[in-house]
N, C-alpha and C. Protein backbone atom coordinates (compact mmCIF):
# COMPACT_ATOMS: atom_id res chain seq x y z
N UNK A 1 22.13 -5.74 2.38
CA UNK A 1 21.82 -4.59 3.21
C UNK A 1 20.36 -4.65 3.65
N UNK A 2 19.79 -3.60 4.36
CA UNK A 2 18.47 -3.57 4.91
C UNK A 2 17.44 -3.59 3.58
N UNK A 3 17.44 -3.19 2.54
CA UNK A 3 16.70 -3.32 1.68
C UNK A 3 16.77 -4.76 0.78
N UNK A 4 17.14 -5.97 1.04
CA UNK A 4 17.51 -7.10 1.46
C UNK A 4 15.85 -7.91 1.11
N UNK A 5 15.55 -7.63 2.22
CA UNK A 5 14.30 -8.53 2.67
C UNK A 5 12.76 -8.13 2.29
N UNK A 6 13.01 -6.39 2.11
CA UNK A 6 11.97 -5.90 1.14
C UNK A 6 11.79 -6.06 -0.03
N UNK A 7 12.91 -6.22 -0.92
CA UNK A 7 12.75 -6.89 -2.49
C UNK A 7 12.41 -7.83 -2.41
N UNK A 8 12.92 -8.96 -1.74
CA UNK A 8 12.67 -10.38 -1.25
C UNK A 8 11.07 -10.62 -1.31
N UNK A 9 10.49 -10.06 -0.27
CA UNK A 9 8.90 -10.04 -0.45
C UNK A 9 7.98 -9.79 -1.37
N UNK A 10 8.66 -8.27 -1.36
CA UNK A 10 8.00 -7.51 -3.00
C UNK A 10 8.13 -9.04 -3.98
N UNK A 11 9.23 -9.14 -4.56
CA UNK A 11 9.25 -9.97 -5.22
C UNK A 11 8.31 -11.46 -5.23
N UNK A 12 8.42 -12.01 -4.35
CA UNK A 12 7.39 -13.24 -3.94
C UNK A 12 6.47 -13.11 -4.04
N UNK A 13 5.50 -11.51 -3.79
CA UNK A 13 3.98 -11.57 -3.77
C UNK A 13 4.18 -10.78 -5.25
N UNK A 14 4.54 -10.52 -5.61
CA UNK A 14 4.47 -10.46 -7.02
C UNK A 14 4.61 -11.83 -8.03
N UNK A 15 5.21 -12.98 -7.83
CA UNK A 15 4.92 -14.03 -8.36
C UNK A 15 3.85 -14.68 -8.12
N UNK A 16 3.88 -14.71 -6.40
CA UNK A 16 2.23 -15.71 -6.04
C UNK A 16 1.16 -14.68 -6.70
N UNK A 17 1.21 -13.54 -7.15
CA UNK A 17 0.18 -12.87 -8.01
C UNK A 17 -0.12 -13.58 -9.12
N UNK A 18 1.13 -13.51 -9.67
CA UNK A 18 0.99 -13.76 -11.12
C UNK A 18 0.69 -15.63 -11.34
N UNK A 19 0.98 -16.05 -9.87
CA UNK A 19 0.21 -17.43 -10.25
C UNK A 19 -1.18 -17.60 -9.74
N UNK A 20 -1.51 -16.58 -9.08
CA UNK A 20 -3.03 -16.78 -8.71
C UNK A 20 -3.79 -16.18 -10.13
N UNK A 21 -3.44 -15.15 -10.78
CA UNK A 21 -4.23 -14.82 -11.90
C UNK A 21 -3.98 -15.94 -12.69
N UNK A 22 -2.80 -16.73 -13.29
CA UNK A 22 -2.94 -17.62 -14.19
C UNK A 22 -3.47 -19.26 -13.51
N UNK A 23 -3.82 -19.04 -12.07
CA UNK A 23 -5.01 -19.85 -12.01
C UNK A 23 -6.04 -19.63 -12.16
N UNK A 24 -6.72 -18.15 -11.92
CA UNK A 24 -7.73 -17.54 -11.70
C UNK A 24 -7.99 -17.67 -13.34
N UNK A 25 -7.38 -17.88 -14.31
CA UNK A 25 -7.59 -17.80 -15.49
C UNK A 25 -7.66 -19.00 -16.02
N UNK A 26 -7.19 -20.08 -15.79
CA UNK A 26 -7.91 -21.55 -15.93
C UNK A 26 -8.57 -21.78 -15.50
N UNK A 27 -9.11 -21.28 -14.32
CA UNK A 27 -10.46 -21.44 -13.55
C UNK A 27 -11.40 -21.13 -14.37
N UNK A 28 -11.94 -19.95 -14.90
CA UNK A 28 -12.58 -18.96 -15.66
C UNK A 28 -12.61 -19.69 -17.25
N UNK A 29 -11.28 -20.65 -17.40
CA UNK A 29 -11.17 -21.38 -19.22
C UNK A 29 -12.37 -22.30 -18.92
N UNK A 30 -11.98 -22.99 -17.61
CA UNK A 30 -12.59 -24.43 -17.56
C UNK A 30 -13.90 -24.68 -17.53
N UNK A 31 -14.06 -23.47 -16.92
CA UNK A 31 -15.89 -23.52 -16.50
C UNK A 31 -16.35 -22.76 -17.28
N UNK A 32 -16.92 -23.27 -18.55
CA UNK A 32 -17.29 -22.61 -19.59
C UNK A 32 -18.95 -23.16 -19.50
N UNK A 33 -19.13 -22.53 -18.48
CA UNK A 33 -20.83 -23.04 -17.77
C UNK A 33 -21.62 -21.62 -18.78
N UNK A 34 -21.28 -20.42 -18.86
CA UNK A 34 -21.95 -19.07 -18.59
C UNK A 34 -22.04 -18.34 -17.80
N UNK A 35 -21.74 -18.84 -16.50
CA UNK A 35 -21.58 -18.65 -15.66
C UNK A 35 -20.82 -16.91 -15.53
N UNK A 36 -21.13 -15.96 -15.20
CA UNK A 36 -20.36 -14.92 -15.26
C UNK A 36 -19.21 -14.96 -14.03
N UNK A 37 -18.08 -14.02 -14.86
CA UNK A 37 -16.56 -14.35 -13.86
C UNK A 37 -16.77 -13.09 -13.00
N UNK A 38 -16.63 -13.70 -11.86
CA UNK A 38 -16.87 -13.03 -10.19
C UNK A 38 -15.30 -12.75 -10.04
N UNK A 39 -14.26 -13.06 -11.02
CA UNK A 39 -12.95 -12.12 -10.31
C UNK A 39 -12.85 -10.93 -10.05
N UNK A 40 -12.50 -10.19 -9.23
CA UNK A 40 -11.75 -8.67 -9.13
C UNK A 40 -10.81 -8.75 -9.87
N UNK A 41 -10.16 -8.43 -10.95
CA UNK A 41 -9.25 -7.88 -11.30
C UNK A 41 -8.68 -6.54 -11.43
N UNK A 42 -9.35 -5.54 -10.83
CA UNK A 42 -9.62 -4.43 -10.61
C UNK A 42 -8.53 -4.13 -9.14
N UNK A 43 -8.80 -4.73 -8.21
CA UNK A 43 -8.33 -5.15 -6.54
C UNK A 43 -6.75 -5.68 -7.26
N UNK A 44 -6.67 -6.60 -8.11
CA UNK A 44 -5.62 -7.41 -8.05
C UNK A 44 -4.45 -6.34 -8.87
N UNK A 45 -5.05 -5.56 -9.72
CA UNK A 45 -4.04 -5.03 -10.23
C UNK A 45 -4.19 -3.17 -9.33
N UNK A 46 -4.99 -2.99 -8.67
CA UNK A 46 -4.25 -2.15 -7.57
C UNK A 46 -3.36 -2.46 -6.58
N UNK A 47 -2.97 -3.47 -5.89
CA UNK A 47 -2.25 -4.20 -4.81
C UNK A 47 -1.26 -4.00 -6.13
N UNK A 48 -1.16 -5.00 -7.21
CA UNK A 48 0.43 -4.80 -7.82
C UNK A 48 1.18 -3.51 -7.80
N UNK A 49 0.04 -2.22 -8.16
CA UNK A 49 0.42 -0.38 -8.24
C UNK A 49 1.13 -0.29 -7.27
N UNK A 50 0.08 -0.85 -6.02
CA UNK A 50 0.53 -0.51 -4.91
C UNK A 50 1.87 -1.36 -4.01
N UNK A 51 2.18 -2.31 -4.65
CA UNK A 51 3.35 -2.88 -4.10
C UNK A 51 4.66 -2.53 -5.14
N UNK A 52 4.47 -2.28 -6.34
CA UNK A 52 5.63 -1.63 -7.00
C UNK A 52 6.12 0.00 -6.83
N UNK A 53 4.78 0.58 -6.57
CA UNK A 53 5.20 2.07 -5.63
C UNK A 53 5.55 1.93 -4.51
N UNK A 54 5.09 1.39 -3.85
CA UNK A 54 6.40 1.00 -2.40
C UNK A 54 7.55 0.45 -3.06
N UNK A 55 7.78 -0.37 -3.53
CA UNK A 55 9.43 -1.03 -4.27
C UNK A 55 10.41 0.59 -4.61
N UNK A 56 9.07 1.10 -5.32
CA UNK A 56 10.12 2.20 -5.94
C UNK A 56 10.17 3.73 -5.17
N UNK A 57 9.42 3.66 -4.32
CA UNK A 57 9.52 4.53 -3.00
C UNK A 57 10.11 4.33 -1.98
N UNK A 58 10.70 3.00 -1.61
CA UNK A 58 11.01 3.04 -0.18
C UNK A 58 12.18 3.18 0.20
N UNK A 59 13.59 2.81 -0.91
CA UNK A 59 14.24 4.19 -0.43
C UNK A 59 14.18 5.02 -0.30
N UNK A 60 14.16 6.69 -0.94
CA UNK A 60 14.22 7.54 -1.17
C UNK A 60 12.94 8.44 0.13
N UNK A 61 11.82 7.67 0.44
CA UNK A 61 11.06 8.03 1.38
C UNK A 61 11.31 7.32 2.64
N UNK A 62 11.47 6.26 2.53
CA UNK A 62 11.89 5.60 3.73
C UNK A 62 10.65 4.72 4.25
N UNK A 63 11.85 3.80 4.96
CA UNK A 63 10.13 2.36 5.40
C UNK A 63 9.50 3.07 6.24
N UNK A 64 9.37 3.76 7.25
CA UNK A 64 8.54 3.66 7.73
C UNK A 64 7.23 4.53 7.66
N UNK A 65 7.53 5.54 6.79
CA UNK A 65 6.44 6.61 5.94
C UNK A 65 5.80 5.57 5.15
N UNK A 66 6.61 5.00 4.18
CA UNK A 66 6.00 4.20 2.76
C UNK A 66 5.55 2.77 3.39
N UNK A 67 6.20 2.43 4.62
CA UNK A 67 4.96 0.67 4.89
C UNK A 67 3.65 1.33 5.82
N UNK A 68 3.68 2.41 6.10
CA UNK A 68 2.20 2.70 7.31
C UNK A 68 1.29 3.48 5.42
N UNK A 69 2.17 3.95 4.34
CA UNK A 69 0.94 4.46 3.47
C UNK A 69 0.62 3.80 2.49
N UNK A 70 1.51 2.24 2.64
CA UNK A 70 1.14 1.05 2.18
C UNK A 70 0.07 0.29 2.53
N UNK A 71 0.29 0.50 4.17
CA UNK A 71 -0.60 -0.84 4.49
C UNK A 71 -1.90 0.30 4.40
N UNK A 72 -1.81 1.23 4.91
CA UNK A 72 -3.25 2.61 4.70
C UNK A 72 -3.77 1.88 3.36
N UNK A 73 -3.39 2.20 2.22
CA UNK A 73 -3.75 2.57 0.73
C UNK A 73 -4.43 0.62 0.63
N UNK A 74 -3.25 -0.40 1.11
CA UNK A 74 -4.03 -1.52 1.28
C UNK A 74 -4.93 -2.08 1.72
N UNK A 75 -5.47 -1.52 3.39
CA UNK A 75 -6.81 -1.40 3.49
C UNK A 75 -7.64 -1.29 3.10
N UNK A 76 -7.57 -0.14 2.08
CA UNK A 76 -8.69 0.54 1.25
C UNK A 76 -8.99 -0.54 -0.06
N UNK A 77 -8.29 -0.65 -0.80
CA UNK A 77 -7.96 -1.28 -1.42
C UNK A 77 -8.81 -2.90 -1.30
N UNK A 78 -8.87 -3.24 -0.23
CA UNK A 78 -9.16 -5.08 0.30
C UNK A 78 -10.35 -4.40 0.88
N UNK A 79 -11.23 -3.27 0.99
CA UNK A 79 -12.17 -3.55 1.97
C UNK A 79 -13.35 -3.66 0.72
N UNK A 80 -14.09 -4.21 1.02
CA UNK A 80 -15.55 -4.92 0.45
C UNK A 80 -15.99 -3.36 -0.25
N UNK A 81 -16.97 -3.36 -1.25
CA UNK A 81 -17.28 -2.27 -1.66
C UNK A 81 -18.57 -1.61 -1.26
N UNK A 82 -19.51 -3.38 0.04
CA UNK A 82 -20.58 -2.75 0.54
C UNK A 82 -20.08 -2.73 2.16
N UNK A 83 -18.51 -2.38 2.16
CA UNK A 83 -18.39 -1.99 3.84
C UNK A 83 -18.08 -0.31 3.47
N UNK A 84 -18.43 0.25 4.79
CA UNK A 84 -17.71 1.67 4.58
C UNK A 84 -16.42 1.72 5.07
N UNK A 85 -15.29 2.84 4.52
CA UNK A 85 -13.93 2.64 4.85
C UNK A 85 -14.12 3.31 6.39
N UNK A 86 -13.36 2.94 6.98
CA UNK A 86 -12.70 3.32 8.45
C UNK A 86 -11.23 3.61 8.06
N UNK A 87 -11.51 5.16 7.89
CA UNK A 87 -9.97 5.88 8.11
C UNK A 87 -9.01 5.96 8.73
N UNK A 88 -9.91 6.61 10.39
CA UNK A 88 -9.15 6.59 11.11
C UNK A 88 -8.53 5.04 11.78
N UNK A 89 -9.30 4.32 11.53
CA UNK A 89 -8.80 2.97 12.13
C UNK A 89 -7.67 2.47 11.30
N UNK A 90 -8.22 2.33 9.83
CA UNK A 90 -7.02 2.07 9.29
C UNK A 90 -5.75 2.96 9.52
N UNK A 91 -5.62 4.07 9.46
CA UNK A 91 -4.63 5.03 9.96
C UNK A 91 -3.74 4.32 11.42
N UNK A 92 -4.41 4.54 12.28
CA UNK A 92 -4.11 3.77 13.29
C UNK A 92 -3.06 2.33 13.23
N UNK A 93 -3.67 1.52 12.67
CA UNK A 93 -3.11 0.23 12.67
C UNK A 93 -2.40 0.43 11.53
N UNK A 94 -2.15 1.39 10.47
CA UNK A 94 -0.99 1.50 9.82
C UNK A 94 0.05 1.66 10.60
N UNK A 95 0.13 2.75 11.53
CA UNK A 95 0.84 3.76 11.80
C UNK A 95 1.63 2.67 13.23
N UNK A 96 0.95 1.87 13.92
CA UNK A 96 1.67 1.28 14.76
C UNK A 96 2.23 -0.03 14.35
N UNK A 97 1.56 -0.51 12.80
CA UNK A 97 2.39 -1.53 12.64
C UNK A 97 3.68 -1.29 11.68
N UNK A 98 3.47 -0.10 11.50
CA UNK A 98 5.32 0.14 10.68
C UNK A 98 5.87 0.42 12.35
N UNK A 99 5.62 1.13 13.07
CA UNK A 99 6.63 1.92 14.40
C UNK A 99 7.01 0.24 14.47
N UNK A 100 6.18 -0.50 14.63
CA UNK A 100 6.79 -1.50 15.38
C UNK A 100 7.67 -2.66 14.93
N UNK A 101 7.28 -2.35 13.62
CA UNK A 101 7.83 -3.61 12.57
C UNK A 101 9.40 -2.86 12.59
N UNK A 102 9.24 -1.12 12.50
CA UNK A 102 10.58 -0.83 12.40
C UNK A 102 11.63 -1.01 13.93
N UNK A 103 10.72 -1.14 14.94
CA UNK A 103 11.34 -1.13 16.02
C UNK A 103 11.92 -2.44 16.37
N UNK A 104 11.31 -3.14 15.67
CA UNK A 104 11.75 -4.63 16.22
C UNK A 104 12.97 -5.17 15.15
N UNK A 105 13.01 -4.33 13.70
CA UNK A 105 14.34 -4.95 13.03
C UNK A 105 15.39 -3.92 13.69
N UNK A 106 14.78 -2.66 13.51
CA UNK A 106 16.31 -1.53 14.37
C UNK A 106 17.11 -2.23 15.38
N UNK A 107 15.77 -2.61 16.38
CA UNK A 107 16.59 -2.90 17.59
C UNK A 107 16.63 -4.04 17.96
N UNK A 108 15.27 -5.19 17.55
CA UNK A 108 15.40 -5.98 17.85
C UNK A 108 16.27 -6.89 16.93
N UNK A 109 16.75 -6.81 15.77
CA UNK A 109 17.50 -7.40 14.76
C UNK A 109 18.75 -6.89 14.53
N UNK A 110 19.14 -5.54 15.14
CA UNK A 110 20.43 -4.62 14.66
C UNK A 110 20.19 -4.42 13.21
N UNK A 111 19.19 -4.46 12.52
CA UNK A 111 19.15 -3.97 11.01
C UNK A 111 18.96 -2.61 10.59
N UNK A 112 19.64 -1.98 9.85
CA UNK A 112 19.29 -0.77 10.04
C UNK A 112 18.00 -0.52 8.56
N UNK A 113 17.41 0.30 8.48
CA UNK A 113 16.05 0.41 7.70
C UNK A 113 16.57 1.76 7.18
N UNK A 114 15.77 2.03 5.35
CA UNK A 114 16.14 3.49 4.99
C UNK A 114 15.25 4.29 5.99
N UNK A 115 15.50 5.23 6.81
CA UNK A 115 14.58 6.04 7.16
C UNK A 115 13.64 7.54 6.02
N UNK A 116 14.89 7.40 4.93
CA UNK A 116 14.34 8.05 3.89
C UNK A 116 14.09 10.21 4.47
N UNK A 117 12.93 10.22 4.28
CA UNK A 117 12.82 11.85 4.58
C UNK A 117 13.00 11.95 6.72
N UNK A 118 12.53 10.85 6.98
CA UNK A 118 12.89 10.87 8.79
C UNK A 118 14.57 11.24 9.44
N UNK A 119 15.25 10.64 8.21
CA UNK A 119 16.19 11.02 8.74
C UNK A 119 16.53 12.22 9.23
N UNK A 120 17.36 12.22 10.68
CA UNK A 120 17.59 13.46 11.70
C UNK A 120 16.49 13.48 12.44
N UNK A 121 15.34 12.57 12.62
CA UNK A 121 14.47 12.73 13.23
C UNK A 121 14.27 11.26 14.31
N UNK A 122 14.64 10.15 13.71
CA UNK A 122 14.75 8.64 14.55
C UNK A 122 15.83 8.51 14.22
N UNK A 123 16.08 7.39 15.41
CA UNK A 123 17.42 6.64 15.37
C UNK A 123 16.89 5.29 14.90
């Protein structure tokens, strides 16, 4: 069904996670310089929050609420801590890349997507 290709992903960047930390963690064994460890792990385990609350939101709310307050919350999330956030921008380019991502499987794929709380409101 339409929720198909969203586990699919979820799932994948949840492994390439878990193999970038257990490289990121032989990296960090090997170089036993003193060197202090420059990982975020902080970043890495918000993106996981944030991709298993979409997993477990996006039925019940629907894709296209939960991928525009995904990719929002992901912005924030990835931006540098000496940039300032841009809200409204991020808002923006949330908001037209779910319309469109949903417009192009609706119609351009015949897939149908949960619309979740929209329903009665899009086709």
């Amino acid at each position: 069904d339409a929720a198909f290709i969203p586990y699919i992903l979820a799932s994948t960047m949840c492994v390439l996670g878990v193999l970038q930390l257990r490289e990121a963690w032989k990296l960090a064994g090997a170089s036993q310089s003193g060197a202090p460890d420059t990982a975020d792990y902080r970043t890495v385990l918000k993106t996981l929050g944030l991709v298993v609350l979409y997993a477990v939101l996006f039925s019940p709310v629907g894709f296209p609420i939960m991928t525009a307050v995904y990719l929002f919350m992901q912005f924030i999330v990835l931006t540098p801590t000496d940039k300032k956030i841009n809200y409204a921008s991020y808002g923006l380019i949330a908001l037209l890349t779910s319309a469109s991502v949903y417009l192009t499987f609706r119609h351009g794929f015949d897939m149908i997507l949960p619309v979740g709380l929209l329903d009665g409101f899009i086709d």
